[in-house]
C-alpha atoms as a PDB file:
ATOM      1  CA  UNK A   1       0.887  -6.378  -6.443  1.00  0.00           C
ATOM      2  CA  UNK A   2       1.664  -3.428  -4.225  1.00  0.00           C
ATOM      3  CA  UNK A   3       4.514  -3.447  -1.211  1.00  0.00           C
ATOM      4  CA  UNK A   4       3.343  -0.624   1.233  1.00  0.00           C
ATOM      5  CA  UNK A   5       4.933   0.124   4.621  1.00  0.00           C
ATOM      6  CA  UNK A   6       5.277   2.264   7.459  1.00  0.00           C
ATOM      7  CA  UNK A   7       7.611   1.857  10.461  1.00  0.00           C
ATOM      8  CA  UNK A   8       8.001   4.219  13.643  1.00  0.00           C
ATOM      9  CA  UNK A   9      11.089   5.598  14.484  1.00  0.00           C
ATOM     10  CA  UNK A  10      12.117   3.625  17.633  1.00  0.00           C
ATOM     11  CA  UNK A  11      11.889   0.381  14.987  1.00  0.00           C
ATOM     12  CA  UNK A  12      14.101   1.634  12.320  1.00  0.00           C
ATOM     13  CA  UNK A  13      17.372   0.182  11.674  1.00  0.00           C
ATOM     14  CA  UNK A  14      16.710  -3.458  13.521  1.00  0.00           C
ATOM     15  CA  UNK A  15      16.052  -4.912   9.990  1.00  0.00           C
ATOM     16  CA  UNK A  16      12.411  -5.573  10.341  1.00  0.00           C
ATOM     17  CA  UNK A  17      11.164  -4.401   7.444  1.00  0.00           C
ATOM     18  CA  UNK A  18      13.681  -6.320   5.468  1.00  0.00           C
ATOM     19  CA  UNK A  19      12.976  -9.211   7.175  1.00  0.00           C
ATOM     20  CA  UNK A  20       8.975  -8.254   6.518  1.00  0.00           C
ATOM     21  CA  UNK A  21       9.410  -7.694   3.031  1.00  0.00           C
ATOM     22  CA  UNK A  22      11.327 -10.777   2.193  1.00  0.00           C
ATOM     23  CA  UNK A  23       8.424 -12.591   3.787  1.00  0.00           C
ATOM     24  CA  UNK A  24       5.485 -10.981   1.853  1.00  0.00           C
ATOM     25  CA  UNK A  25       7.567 -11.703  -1.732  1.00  0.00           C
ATOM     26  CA  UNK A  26       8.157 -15.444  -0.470  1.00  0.00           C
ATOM     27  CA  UNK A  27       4.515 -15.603   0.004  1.00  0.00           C
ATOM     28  CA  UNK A  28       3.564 -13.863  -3.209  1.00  0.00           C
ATOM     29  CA  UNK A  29       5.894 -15.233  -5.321  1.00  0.00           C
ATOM     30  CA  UNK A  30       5.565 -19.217  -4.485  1.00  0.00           C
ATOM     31  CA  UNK A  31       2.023 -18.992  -2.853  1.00  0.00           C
ATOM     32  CA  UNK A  32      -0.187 -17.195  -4.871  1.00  0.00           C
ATOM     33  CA  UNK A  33       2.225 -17.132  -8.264  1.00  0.00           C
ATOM     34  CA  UNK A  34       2.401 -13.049  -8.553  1.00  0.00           C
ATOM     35  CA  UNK A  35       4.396 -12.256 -11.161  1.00  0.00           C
ATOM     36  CA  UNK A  36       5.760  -8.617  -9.864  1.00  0.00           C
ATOM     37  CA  UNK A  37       5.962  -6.326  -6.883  1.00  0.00           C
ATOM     38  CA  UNK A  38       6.031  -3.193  -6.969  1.00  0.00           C
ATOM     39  CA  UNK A  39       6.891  -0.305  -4.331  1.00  0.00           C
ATOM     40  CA  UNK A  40       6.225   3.024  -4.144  1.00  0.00           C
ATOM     41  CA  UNK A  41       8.831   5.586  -2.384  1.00  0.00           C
ATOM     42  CA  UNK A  42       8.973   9.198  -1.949  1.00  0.00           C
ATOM     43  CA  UNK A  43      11.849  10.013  -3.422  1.00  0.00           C
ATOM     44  CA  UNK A  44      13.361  11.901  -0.673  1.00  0.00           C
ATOM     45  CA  UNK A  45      12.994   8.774   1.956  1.00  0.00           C
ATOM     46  CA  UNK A  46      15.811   7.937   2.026  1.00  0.00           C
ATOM     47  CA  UNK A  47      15.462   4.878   4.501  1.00  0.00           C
ATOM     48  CA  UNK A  48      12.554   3.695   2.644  1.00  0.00           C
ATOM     49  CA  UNK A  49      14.167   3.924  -0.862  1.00  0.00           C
ATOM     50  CA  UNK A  50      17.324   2.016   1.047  1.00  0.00           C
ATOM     51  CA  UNK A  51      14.819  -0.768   2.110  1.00  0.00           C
ATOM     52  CA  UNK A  52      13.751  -1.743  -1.310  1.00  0.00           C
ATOM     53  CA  UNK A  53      16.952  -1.535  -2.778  1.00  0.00           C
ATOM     54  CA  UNK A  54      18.419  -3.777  -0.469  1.00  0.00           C
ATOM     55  CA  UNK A  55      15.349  -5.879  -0.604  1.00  0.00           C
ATOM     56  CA  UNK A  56      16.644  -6.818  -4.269  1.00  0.00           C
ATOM     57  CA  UNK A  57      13.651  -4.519  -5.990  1.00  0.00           C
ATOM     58  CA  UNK A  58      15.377  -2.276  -8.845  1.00  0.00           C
ATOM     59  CA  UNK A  59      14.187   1.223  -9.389  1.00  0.00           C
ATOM     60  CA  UNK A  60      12.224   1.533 -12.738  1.00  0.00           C
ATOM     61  CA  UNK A  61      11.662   4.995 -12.933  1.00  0.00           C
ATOM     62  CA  UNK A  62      10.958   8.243 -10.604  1.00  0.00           C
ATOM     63  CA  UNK A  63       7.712  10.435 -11.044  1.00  0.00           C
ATOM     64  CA  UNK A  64       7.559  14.087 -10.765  1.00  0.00           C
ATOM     65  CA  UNK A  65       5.777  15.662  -8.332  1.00  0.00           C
ATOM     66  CA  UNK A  66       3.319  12.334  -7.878  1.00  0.00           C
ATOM     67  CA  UNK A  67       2.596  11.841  -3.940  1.00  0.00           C
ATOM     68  CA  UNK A  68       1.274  14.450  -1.454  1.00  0.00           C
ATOM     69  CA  UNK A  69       2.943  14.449   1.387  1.00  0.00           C
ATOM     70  CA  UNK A  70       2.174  16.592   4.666  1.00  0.00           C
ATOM     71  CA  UNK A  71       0.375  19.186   2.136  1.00  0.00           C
ATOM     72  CA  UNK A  72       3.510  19.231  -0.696  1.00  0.00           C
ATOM     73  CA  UNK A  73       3.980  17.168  -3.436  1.00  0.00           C
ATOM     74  CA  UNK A  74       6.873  15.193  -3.931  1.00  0.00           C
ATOM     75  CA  UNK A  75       8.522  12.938  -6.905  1.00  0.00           C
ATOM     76  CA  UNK A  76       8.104   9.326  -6.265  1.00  0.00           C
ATOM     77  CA  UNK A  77      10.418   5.801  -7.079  1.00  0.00           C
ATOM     78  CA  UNK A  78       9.039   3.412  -8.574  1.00  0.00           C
ATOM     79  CA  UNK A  79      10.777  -0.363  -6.933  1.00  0.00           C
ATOM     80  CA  UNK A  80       9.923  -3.789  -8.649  1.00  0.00           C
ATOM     81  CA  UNK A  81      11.214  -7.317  -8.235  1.00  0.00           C
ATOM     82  CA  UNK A  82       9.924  -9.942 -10.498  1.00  0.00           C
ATOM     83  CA  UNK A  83       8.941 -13.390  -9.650  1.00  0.00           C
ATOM     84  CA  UNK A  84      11.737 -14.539 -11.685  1.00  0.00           C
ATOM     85  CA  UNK A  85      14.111 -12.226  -9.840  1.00  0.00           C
ATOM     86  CA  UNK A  86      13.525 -13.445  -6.899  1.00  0.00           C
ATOM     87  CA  UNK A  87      16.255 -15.572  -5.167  1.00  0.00           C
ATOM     88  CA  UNK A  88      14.249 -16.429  -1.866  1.00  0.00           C
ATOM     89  CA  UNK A  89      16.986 -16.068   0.358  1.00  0.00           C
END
């Protein structure tokens, strides 16, 4: 399962996308039994990358040069968090 998510700026930093996140892997994990969750970053978000690390995902890798972006390409994080991972708190 895919994690996407957007936010506008006059949102950020109210922790509602942790908050939204947490919910979706509580539903995924003990609802419909997915085993992982994965997120994809650009690497130079910096807030976004931030969210899923602090969201409990771990970064598996980073791809060159994968996501186009406003016309450029960019390298990409890869976040996951495994059902057994998960601490639902």
């Amino acid at each position: 399962m895919e994690l996407g998510y957007w936010l506008g700026n006059e949102f950020t930093g109210k922790g509602i996308m942790l908050q939204v996140i947490h919910e979706l892997c509580s539903l995924a994990f003990t609802q419909y039994n997915v085993q992982k969750i994965e997120i994809y970053v650009a690497a130079d978000n910096f807030a976004s990358n931030k969210v899923a690390k602090n969201s409990g995902f771990h970064l598996e890798t980073t791809q060159r040069e994968s996501i186009l972006l406003f016309g450029e390409f960019h390298d990409e994080n890869i976040w996951s968090l495994l059902q057994n991972e998960w601490n639902g708190n």
